[in-house]
Protein backbone atom coordinates (compact mmCIF):
# COMPACT_ATOMS: atom_id res chain seq x y z
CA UNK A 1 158.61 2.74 97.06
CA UNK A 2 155.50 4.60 97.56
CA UNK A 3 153.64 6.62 94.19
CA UNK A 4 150.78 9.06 94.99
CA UNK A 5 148.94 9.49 91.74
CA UNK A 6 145.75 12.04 91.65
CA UNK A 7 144.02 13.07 88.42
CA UNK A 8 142.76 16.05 87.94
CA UNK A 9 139.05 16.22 88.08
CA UNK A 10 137.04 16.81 84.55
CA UNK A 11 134.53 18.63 86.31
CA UNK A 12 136.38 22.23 86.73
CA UNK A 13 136.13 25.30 84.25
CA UNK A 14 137.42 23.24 81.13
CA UNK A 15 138.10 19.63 80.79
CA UNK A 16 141.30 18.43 81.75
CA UNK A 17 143.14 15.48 82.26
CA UNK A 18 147.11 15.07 83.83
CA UNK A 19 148.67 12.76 85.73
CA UNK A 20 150.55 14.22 89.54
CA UNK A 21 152.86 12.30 91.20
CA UNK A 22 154.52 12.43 94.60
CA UNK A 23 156.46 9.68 95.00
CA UNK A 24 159.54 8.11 97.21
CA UNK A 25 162.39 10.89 97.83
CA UNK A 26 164.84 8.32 95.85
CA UNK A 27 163.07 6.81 93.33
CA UNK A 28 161.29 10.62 92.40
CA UNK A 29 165.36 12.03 92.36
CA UNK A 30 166.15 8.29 90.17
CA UNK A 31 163.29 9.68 87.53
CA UNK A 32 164.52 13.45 87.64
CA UNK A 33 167.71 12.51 86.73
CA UNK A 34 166.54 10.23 83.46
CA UNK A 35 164.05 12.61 82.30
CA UNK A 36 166.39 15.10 79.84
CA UNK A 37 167.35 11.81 78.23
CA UNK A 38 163.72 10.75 77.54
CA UNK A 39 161.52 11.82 74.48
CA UNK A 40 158.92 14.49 75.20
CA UNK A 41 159.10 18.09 76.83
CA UNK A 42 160.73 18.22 80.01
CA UNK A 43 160.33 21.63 82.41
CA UNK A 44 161.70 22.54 85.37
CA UNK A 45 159.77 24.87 88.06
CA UNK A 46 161.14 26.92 91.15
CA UNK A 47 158.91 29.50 93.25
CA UNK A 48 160.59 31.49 96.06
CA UNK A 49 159.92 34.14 98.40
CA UNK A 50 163.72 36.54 98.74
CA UNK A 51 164.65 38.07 102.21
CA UNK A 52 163.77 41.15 100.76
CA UNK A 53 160.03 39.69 100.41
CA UNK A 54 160.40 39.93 96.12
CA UNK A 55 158.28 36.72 94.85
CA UNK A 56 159.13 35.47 91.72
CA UNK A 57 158.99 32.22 89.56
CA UNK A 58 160.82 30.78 87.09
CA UNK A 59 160.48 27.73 84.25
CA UNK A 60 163.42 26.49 82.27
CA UNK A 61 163.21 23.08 79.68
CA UNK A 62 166.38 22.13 77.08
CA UNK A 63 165.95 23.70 73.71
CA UNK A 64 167.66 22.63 70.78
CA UNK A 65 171.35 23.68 72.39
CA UNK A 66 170.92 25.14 75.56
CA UNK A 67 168.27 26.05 77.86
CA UNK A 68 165.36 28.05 77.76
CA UNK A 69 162.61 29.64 80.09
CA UNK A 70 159.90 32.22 81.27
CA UNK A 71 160.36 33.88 84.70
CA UNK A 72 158.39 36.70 86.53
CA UNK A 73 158.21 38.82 89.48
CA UNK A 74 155.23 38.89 91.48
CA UNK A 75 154.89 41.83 93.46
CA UNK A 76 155.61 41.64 97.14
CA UNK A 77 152.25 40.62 98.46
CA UNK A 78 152.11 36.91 97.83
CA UNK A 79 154.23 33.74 99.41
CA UNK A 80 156.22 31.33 98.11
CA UNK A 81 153.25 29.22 97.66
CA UNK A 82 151.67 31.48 95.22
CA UNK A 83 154.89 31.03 93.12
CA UNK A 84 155.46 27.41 93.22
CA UNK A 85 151.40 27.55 92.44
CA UNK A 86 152.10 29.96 89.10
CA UNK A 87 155.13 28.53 87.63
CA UNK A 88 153.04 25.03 87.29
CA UNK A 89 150.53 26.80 85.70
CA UNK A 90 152.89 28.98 83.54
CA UNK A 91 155.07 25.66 82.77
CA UNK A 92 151.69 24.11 81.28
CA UNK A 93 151.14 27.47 79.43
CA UNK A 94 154.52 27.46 78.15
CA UNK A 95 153.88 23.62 76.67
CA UNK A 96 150.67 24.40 74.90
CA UNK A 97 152.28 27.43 73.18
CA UNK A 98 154.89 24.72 72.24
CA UNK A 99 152.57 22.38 71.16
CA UNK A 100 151.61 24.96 68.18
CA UNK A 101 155.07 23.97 66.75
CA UNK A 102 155.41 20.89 67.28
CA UNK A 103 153.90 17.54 68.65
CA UNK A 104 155.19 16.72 72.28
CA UNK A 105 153.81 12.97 72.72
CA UNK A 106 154.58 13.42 76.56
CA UNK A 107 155.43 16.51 78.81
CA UNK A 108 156.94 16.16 81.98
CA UNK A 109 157.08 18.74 84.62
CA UNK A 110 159.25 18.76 87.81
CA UNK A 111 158.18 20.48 91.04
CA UNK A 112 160.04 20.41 94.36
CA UNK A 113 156.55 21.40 95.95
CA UNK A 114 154.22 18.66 97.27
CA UNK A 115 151.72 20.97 98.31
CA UNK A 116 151.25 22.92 94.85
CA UNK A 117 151.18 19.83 93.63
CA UNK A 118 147.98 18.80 95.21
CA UNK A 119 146.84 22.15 95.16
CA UNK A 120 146.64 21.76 90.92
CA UNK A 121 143.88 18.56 91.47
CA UNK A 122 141.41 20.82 92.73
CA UNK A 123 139.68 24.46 91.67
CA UNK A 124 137.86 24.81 95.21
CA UNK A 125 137.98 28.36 96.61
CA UNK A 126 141.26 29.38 98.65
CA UNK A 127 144.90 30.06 98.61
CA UNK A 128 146.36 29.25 95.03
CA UNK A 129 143.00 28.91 93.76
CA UNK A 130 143.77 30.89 90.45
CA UNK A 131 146.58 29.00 89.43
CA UNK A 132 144.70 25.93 89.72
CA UNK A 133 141.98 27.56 87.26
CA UNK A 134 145.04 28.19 84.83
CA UNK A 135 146.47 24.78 84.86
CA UNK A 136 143.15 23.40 84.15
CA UNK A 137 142.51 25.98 81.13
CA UNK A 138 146.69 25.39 80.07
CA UNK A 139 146.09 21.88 79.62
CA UNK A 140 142.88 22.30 77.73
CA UNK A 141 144.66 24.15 75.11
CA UNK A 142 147.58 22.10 74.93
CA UNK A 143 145.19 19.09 74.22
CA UNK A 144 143.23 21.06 71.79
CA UNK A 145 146.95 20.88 69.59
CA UNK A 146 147.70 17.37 70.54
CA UNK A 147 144.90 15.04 72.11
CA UNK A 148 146.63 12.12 73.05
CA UNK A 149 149.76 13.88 74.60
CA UNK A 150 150.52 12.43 78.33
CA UNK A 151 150.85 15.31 80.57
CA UNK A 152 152.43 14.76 84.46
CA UNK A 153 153.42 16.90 87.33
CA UNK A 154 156.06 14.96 89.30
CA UNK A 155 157.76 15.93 92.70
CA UNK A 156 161.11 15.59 93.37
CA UNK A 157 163.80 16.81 95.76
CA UNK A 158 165.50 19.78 94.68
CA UNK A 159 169.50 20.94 95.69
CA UNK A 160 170.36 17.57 93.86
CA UNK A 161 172.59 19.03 91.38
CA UNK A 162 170.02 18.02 88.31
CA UNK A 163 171.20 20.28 85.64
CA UNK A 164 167.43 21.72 85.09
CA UNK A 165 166.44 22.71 88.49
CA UNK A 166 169.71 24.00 88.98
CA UNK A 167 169.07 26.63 85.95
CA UNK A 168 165.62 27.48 87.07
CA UNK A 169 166.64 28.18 90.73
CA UNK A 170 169.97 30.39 89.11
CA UNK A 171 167.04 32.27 87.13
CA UNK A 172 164.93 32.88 90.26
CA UNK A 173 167.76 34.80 92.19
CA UNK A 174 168.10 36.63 88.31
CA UNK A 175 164.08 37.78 88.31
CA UNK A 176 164.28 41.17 88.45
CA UNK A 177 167.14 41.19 86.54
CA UNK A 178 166.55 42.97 83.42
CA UNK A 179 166.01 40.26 80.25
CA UNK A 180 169.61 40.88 78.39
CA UNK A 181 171.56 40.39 81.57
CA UNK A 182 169.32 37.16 81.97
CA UNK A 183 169.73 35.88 78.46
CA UNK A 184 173.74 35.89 79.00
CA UNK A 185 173.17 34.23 82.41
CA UNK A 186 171.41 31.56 80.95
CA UNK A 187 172.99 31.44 77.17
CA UNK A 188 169.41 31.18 75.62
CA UNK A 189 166.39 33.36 74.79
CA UNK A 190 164.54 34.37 78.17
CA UNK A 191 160.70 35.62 78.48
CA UNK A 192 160.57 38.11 81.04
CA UNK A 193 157.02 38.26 82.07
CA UNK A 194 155.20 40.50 84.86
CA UNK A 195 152.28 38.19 86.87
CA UNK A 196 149.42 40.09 84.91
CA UNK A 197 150.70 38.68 81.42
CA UNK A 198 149.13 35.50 83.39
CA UNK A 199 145.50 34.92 82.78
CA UNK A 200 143.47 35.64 85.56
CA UNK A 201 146.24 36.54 87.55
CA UNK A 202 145.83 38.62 90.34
């Protein structure tokens, strides 16, 4: 089994500090599949690039009865790297507005892409380089509501049938869908949100 864990640096815009993981194909799947039945906040991420060129994200974690997310559409200008970039940092967004409701202990969030992955330990200039800034300034306000929570972005192999990344891939075909027609897709409460409702998006 091989782990790959990198912490993000303390030395960006804000002061940070979350745990990334890119581990074994099986043992990262093995962990994917226990995570709904473990305590703490557990969201699922999925960034795509259509044949039509539409880019679009989507996040969806298990709330109360049924599941629950924020997707957008962003424009036709950026790649699929942008949008595995921005639904990382909107999944850590989407925590610390949870956090002001409740305490979390440990969030979780699942990410088929290894490179936006690394791309989140790092604020340097270049592709992806905003989302980076908005993970770092995400987690600082989710530990301004809870300190001690233990915050990790794990990679795992998607098209496994795991209920959660099955929903957020069904809600990136939906994204420019309008938000009623998503809500009955999805049998919960749906953000719709544009790319600019992201700070510092560009």
């Amino acid at each position: 089994m091989r782990v790959e864990e990198i912490y993000l640096l303390e030395d960006g815009p804000t002061e940070v500090g979350a745990r990334t993981s890119i581990a074994d194909a099986e043992w990262a799947e093995q962990e994917a599949w226990k995570a709904e039945s473990q305590p703490g906040l557990v969201l699922w991420t999925d960034g795509s690039r259509d044949e039509n060129g539409a880019v679009g994200y989507a996040v969806a974690w298990w709330k109360r009865q049924s599941w629950a997310g924020r997707k957008a559409h962003m424009e036709y200008y950026q790649v699929a790297y942008d949008a595995e970039c921005a639904t990382i940092a909107r999944a850590l967004d989407a925590a610390a507005d949870r956090a002001k409701r409740r305490k979390l202990g440990r969030v979780r969030i699942f990410t088929d892409a290894q490179a936006a992955i690394k791309r989140m330990t790092h604020g340097e200039p270049g592709p992806g380089q905003t989302y980076a800034l908005q993970a770092r300034q995400a987690i600082a306000a989710l530990r301004k509501q809870e300190p001690a929570v233990k915050i990790e972005i794990r990679w795992y192999r998607a098209h496994k049938g795991i209920p959660g990344n099955e929903v957020a891939e069904a809600a990136i075909q939906r994204v420019g869908r309008p938000r009623r027609r998503m809500a009955e897709a999805c049998g919960q409460e749906w953000a719709t949100a544009h790319a600019a409702d992201l700070p510092g998006a560009p």
